[in-house]
ModelCIF file with pLDDT and N, C-alpha, C, O atoms, coordinates in Angstrom:
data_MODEL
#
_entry.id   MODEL 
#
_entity.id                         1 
_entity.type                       polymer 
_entity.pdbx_number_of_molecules   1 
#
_entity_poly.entity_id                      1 
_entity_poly.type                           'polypeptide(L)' 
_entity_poly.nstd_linkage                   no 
_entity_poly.nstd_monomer                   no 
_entity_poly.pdbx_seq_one_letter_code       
;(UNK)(UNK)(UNK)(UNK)(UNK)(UNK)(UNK)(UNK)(UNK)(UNK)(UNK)(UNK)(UNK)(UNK)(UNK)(UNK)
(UNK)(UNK)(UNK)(UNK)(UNK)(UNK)(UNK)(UNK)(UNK)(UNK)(UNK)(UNK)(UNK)(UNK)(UNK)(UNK)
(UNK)(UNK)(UNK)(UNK)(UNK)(UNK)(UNK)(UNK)(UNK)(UNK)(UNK)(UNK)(UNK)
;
_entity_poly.pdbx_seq_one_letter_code_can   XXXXXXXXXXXXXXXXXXXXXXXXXXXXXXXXXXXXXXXXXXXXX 
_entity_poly.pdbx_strand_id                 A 
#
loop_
_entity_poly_seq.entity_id 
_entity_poly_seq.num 
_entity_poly_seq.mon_id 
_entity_poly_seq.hetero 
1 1  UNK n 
1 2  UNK n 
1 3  UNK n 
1 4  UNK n 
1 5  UNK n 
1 6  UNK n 
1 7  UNK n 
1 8  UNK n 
1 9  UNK n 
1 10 UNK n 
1 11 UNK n 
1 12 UNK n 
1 13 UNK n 
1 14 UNK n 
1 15 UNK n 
1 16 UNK n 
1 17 UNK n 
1 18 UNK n 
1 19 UNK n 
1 20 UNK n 
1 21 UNK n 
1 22 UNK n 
1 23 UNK n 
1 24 UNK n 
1 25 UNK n 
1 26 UNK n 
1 27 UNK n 
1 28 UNK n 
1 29 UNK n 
1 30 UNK n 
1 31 UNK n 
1 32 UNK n 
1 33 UNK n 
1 34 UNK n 
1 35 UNK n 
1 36 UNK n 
1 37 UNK n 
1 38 UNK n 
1 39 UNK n 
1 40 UNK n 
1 41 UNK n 
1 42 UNK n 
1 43 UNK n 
1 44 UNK n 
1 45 UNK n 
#
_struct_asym.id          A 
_struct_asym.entity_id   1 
#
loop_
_ma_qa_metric.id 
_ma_qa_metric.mode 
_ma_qa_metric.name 
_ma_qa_metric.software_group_id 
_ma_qa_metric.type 
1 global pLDDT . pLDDT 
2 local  pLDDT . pLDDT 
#
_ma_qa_metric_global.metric_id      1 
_ma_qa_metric_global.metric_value   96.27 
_ma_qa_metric_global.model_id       1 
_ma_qa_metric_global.ordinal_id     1 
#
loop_
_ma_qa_metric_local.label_asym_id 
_ma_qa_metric_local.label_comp_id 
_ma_qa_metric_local.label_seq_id 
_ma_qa_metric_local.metric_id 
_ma_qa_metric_local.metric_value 
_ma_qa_metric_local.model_id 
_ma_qa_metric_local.ordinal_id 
A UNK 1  2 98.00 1 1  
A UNK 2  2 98.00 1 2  
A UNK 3  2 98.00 1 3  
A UNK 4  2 97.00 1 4  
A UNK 5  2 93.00 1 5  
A UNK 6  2 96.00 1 6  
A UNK 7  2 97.00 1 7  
A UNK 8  2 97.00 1 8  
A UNK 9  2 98.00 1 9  
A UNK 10 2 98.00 1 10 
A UNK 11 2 98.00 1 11 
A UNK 12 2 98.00 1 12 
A UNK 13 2 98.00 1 13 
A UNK 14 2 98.00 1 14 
A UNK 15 2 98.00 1 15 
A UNK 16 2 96.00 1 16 
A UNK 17 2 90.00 1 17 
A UNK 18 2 83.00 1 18 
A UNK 19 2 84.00 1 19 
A UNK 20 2 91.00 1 20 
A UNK 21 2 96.00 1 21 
A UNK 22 2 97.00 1 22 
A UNK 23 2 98.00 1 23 
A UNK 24 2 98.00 1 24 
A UNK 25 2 98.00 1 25 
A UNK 26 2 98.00 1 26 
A UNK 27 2 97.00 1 27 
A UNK 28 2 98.00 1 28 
A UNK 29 2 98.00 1 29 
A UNK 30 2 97.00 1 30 
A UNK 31 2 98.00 1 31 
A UNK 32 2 98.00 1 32 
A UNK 33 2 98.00 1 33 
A UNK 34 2 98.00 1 34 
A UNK 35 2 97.00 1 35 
A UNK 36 2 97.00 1 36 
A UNK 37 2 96.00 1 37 
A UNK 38 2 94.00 1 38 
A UNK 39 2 94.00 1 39 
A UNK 40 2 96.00 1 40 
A UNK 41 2 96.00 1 41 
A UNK 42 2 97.00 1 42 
A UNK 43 2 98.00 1 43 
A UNK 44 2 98.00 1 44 
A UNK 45 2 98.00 1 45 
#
loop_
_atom_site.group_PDB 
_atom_site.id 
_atom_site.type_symbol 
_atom_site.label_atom_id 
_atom_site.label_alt_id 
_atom_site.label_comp_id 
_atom_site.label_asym_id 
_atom_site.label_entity_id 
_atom_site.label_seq_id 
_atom_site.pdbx_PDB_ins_code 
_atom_site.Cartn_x 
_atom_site.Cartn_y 
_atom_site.Cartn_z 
_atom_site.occupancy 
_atom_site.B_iso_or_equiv 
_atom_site.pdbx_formal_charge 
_atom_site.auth_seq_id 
_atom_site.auth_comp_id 
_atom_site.auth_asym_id 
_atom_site.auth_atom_id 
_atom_site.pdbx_PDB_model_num 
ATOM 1   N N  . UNK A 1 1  ? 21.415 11.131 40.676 1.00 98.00 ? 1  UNK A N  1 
ATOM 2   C CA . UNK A 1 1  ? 20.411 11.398 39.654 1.00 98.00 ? 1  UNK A CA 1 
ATOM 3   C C  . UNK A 1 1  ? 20.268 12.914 39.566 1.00 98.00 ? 1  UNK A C  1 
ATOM 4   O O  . UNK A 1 1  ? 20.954 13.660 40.264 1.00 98.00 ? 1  UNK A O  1 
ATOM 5   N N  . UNK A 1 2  ? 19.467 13.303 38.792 1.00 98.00 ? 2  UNK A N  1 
ATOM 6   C CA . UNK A 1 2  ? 19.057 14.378 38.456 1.00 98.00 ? 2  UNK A CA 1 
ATOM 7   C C  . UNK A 1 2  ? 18.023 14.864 37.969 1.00 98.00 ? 2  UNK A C  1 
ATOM 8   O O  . UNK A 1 2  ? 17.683 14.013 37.146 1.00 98.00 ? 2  UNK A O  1 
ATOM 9   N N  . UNK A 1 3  ? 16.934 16.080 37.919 1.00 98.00 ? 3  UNK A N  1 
ATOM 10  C CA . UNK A 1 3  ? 15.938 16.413 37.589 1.00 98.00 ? 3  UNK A CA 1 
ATOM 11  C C  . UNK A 1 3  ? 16.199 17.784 37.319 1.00 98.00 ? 3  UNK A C  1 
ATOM 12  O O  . UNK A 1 3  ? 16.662 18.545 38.169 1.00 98.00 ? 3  UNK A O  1 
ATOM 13  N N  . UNK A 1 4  ? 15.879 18.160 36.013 1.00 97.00 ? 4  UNK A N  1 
ATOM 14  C CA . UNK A 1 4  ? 15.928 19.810 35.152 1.00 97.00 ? 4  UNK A CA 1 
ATOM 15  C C  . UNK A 1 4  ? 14.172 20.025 35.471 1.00 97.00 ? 4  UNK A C  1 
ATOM 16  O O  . UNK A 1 4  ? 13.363 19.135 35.736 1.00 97.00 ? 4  UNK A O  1 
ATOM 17  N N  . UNK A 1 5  ? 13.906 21.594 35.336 1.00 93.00 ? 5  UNK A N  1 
ATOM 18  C CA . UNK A 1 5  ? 12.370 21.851 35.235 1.00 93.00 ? 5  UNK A CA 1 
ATOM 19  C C  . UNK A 1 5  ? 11.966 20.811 34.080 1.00 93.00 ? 5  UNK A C  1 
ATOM 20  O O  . UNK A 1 5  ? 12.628 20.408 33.124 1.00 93.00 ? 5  UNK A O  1 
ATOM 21  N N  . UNK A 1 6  ? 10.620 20.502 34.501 1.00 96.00 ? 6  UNK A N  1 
ATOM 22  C CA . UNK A 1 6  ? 9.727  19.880 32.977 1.00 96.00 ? 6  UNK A CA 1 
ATOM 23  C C  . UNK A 1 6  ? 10.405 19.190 32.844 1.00 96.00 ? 6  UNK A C  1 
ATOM 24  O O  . UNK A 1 6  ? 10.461 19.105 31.617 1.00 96.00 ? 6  UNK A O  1 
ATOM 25  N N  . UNK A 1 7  ? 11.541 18.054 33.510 1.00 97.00 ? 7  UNK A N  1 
ATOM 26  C CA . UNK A 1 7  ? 11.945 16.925 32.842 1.00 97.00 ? 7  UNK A CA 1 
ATOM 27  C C  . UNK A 1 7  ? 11.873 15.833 34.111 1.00 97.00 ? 7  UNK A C  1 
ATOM 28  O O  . UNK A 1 7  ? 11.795 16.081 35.314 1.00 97.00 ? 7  UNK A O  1 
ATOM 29  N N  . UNK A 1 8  ? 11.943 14.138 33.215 1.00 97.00 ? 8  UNK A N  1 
ATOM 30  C CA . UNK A 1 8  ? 11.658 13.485 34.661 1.00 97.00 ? 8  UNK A CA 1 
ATOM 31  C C  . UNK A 1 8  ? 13.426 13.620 35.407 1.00 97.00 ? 8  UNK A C  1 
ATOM 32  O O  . UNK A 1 8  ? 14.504 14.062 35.010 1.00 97.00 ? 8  UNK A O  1 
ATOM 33  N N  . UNK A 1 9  ? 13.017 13.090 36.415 1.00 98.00 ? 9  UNK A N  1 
ATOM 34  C CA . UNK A 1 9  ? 14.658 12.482 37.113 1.00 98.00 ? 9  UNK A CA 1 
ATOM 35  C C  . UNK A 1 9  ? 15.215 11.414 36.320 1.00 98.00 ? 9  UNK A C  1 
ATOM 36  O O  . UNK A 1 9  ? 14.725 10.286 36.270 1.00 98.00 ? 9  UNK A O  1 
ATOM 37  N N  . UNK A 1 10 ? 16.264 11.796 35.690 1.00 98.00 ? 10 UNK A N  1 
ATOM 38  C CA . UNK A 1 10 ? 17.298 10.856 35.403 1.00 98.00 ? 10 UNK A CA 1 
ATOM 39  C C  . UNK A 1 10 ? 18.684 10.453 35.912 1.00 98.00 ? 10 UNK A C  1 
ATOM 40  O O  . UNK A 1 10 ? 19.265 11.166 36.730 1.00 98.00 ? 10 UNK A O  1 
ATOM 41  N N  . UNK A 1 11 ? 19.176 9.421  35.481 1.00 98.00 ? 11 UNK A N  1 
ATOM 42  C CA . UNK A 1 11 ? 20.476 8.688  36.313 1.00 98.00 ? 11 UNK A CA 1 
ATOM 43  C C  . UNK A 1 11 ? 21.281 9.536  35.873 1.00 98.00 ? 11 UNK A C  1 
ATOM 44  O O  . UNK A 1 11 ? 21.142 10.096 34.786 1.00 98.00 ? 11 UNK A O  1 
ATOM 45  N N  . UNK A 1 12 ? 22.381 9.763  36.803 1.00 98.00 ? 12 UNK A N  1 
ATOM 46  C CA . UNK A 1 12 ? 23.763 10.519 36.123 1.00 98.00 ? 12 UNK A CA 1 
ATOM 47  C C  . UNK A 1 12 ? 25.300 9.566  36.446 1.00 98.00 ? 12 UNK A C  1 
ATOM 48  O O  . UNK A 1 12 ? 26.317 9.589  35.753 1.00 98.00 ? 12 UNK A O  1 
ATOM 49  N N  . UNK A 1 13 ? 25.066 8.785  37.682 1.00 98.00 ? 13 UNK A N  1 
ATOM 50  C CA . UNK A 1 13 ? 26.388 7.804  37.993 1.00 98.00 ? 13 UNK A CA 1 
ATOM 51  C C  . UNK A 1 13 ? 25.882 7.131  39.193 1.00 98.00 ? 13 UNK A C  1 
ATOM 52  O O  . UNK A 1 13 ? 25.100 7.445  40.090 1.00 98.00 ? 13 UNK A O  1 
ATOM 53  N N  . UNK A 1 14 ? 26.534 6.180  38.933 1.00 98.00 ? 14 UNK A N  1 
ATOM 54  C CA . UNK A 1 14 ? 26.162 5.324  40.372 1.00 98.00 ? 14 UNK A CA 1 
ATOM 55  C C  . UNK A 1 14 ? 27.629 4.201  40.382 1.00 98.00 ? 14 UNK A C  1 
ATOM 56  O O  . UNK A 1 14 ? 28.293 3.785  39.433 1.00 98.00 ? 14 UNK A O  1 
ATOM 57  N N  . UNK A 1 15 ? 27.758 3.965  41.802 1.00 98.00 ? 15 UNK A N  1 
ATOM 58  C CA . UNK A 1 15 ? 28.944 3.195  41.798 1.00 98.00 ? 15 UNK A CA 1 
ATOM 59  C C  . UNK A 1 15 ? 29.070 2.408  43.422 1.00 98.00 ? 15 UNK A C  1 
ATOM 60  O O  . UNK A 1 15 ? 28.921 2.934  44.525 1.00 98.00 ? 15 UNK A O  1 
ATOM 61  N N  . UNK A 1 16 ? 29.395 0.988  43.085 1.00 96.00 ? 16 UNK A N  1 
ATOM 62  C CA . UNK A 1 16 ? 29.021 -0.155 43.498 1.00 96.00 ? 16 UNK A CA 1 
ATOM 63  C C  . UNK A 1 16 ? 29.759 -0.104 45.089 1.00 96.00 ? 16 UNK A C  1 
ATOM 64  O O  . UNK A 1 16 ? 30.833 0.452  45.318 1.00 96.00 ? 16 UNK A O  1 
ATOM 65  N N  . UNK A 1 17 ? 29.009 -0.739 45.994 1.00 90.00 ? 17 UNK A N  1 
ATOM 66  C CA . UNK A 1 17 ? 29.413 -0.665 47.663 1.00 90.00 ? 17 UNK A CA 1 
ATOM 67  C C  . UNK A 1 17 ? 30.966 -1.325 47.630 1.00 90.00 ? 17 UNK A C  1 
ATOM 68  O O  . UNK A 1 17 ? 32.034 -0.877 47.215 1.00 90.00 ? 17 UNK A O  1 
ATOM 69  N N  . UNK A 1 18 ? 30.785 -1.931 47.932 1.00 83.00 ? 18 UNK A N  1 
ATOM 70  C CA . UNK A 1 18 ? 32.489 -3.169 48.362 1.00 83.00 ? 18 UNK A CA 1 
ATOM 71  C C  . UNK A 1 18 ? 33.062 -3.246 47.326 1.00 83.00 ? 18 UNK A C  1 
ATOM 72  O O  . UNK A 1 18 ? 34.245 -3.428 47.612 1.00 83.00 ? 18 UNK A O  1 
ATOM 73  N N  . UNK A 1 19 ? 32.864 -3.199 45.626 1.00 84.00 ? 19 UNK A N  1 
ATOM 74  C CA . UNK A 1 19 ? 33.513 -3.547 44.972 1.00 84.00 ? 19 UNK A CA 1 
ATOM 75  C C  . UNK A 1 19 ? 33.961 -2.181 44.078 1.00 84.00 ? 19 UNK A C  1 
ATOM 76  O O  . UNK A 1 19 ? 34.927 -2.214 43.315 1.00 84.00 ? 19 UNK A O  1 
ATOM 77  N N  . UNK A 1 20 ? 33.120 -0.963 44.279 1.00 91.00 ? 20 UNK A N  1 
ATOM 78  C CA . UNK A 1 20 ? 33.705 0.117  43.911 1.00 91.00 ? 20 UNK A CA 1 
ATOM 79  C C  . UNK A 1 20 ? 33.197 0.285  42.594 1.00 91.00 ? 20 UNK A C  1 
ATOM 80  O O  . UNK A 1 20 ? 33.195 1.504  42.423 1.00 91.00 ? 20 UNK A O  1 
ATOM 81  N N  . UNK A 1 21 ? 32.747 -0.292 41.527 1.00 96.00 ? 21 UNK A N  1 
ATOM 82  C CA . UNK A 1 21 ? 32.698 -0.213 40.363 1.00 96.00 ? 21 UNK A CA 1 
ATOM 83  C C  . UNK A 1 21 ? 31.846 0.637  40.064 1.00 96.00 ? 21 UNK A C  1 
ATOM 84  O O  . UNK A 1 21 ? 30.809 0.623  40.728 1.00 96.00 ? 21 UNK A O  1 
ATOM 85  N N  . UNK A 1 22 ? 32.020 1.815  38.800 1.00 97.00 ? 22 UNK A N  1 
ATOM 86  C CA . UNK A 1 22 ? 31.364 2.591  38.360 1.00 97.00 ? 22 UNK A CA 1 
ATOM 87  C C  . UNK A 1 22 ? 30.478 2.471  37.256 1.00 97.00 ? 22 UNK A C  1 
ATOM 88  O O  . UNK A 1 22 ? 30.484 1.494  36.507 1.00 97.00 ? 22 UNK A O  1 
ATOM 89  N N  . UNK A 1 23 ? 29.660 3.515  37.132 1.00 98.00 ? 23 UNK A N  1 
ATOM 90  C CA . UNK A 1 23 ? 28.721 3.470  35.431 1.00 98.00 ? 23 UNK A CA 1 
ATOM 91  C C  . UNK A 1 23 ? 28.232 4.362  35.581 1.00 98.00 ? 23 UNK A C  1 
ATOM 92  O O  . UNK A 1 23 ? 27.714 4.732  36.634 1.00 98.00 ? 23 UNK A O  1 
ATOM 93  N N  . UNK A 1 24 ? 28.294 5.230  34.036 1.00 98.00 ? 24 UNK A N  1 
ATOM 94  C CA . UNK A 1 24 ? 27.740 6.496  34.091 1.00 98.00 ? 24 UNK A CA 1 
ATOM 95  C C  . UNK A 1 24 ? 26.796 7.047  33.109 1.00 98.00 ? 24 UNK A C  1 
ATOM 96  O O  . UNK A 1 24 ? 27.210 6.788  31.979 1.00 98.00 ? 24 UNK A O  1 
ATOM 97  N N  . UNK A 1 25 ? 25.701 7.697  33.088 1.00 98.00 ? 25 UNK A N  1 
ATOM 98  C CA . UNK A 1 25 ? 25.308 8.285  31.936 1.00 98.00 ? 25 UNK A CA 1 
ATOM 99  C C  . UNK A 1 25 ? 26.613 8.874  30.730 1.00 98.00 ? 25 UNK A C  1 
ATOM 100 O O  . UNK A 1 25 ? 27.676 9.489  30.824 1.00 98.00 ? 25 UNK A O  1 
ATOM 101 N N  . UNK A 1 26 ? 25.509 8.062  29.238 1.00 98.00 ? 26 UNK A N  1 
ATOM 102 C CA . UNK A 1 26 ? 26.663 8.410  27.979 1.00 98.00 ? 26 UNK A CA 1 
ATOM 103 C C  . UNK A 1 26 ? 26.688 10.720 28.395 1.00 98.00 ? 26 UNK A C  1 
ATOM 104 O O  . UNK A 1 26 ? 27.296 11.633 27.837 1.00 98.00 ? 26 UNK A O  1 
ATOM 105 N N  . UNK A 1 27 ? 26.175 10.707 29.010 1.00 97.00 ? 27 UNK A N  1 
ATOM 106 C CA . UNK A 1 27 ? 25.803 12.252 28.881 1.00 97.00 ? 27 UNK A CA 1 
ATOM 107 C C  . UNK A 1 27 ? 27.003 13.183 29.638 1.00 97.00 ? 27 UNK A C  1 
ATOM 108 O O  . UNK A 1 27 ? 27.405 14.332 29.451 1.00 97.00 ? 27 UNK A O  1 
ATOM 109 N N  . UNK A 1 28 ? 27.364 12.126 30.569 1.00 98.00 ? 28 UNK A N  1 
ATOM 110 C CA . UNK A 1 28 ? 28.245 12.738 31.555 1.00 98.00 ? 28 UNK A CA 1 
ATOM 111 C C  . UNK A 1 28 ? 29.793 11.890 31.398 1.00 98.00 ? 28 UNK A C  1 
ATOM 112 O O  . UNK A 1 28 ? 30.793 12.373 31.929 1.00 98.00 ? 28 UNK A O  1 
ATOM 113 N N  . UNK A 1 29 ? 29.851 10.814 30.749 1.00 98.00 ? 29 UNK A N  1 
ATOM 114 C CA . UNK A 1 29 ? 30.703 10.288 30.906 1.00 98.00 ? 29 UNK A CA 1 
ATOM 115 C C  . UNK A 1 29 ? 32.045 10.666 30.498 1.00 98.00 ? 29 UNK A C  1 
ATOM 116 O O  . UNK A 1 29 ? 31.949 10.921 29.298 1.00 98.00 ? 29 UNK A O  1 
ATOM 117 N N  . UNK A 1 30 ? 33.056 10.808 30.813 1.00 97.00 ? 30 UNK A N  1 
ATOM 118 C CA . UNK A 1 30 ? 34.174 11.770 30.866 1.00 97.00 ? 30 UNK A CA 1 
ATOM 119 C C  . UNK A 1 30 ? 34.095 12.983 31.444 1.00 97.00 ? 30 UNK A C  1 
ATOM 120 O O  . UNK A 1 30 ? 35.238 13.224 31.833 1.00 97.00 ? 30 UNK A O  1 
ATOM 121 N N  . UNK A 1 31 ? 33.492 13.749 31.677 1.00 98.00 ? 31 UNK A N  1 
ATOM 122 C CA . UNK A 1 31 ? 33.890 15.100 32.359 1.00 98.00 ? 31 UNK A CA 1 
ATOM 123 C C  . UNK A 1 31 ? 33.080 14.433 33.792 1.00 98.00 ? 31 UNK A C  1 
ATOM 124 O O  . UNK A 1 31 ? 33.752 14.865 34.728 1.00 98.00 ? 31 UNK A O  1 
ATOM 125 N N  . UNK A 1 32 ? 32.229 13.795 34.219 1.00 98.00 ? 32 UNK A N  1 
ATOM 126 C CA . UNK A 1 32 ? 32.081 13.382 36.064 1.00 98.00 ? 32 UNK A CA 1 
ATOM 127 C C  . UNK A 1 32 ? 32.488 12.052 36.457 1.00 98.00 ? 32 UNK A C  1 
ATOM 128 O O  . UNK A 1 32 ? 32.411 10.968 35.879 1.00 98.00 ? 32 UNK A O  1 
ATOM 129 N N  . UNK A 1 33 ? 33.077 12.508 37.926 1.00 98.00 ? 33 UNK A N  1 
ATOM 130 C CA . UNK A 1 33 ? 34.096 11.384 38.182 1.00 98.00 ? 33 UNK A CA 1 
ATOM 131 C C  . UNK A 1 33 ? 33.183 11.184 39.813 1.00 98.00 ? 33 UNK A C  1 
ATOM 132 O O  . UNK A 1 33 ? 33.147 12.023 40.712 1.00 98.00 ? 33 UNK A O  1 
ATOM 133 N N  . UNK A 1 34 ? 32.529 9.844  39.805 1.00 98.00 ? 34 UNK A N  1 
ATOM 134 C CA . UNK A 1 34 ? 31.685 9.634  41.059 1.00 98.00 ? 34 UNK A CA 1 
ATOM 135 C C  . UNK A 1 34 ? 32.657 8.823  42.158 1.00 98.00 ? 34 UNK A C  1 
ATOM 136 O O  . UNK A 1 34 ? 33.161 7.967  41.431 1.00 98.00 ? 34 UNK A O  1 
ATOM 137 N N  . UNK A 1 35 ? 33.124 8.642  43.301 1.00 97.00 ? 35 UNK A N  1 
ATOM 138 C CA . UNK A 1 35 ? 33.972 8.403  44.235 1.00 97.00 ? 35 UNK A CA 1 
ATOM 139 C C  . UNK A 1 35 ? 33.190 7.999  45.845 1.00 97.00 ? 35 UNK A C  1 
ATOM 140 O O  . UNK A 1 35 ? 32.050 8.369  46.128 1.00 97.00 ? 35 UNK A O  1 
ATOM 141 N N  . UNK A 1 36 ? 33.874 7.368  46.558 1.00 97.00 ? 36 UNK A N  1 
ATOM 142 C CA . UNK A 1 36 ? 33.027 7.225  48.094 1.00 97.00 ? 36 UNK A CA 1 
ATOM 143 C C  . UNK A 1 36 ? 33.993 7.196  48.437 1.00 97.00 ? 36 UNK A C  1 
ATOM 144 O O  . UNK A 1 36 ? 35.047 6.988  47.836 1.00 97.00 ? 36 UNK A O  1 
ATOM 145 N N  . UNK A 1 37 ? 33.731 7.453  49.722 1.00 96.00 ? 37 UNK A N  1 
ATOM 146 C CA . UNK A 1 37 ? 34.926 6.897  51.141 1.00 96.00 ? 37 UNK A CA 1 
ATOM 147 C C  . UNK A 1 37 ? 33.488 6.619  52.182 1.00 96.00 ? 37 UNK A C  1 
ATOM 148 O O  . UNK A 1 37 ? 32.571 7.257  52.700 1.00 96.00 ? 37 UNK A O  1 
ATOM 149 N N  . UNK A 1 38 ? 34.125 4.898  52.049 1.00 94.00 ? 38 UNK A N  1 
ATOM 150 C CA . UNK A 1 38 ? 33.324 4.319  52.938 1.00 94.00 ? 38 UNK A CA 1 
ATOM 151 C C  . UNK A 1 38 ? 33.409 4.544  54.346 1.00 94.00 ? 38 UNK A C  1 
ATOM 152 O O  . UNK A 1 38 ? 32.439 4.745  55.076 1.00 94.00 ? 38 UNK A O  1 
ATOM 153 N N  . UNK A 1 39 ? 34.992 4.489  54.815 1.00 94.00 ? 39 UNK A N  1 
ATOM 154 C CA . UNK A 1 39 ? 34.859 5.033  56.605 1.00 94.00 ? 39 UNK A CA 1 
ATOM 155 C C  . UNK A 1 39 ? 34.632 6.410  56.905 1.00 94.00 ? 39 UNK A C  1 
ATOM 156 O O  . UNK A 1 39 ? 34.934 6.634  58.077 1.00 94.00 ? 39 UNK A O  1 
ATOM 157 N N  . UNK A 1 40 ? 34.147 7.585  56.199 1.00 96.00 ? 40 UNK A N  1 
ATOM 158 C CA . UNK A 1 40 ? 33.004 8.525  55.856 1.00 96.00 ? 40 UNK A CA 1 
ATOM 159 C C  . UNK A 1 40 ? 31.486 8.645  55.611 1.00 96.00 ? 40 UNK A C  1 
ATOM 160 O O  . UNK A 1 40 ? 30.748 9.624  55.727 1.00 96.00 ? 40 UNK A O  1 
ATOM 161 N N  . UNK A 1 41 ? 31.234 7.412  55.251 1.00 96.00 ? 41 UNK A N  1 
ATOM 162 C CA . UNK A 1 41 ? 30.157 7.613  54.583 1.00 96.00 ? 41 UNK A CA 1 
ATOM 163 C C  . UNK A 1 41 ? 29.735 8.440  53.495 1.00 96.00 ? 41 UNK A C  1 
ATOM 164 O O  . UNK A 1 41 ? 28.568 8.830  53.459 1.00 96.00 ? 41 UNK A O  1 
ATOM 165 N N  . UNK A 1 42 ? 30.440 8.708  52.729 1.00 97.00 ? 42 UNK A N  1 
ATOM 166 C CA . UNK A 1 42 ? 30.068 9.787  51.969 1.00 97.00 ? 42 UNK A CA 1 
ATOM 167 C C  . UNK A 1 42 ? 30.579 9.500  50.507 1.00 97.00 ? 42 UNK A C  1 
ATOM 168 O O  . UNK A 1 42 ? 31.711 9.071  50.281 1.00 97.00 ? 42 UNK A O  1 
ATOM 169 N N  . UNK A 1 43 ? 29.469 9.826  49.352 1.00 98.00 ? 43 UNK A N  1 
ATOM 170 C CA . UNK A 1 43 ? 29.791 9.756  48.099 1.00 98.00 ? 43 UNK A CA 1 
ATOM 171 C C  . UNK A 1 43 ? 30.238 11.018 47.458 1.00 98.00 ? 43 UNK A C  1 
ATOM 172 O O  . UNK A 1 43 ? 29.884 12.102 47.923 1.00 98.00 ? 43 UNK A O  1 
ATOM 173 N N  . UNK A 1 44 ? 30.728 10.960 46.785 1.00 98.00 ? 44 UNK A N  1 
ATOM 174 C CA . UNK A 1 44 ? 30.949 12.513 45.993 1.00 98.00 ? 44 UNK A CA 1 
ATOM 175 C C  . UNK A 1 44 ? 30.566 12.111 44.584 1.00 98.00 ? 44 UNK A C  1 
ATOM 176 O O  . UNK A 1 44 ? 30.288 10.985 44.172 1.00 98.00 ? 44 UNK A O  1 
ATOM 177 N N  . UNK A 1 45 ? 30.615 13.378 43.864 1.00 98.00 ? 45 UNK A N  1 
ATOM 178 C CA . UNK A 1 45 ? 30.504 13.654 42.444 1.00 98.00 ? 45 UNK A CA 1 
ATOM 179 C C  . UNK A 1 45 ? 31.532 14.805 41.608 1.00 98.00 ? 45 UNK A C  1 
ATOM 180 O O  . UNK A 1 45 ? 31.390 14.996 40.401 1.00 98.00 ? 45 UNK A O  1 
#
């Protein structure tokens, strides 16, 4: 998610545990690419 001054928090990508699947804000979609590595723990953007 995300939050600008004076604006609320909004979604920017989120993407699904075991099955991997993505969805993204129409805002971002094509230029951010959201990713995990589960035996990391860690999501990226």
């Amino acid at each position: 998610f995300r939050q600008a001054p004076g604006k609320e928090r909004e979604f920017v990508a989120a993407i699904g545990g075991i099955d991997r699947s993505t969805h993204y804000a129409n805002s971002v979609k094509g230029r951010f690419t959201i990713s995990r590595d589960n035996a990391q723990n860690t999501v990226y953007l």
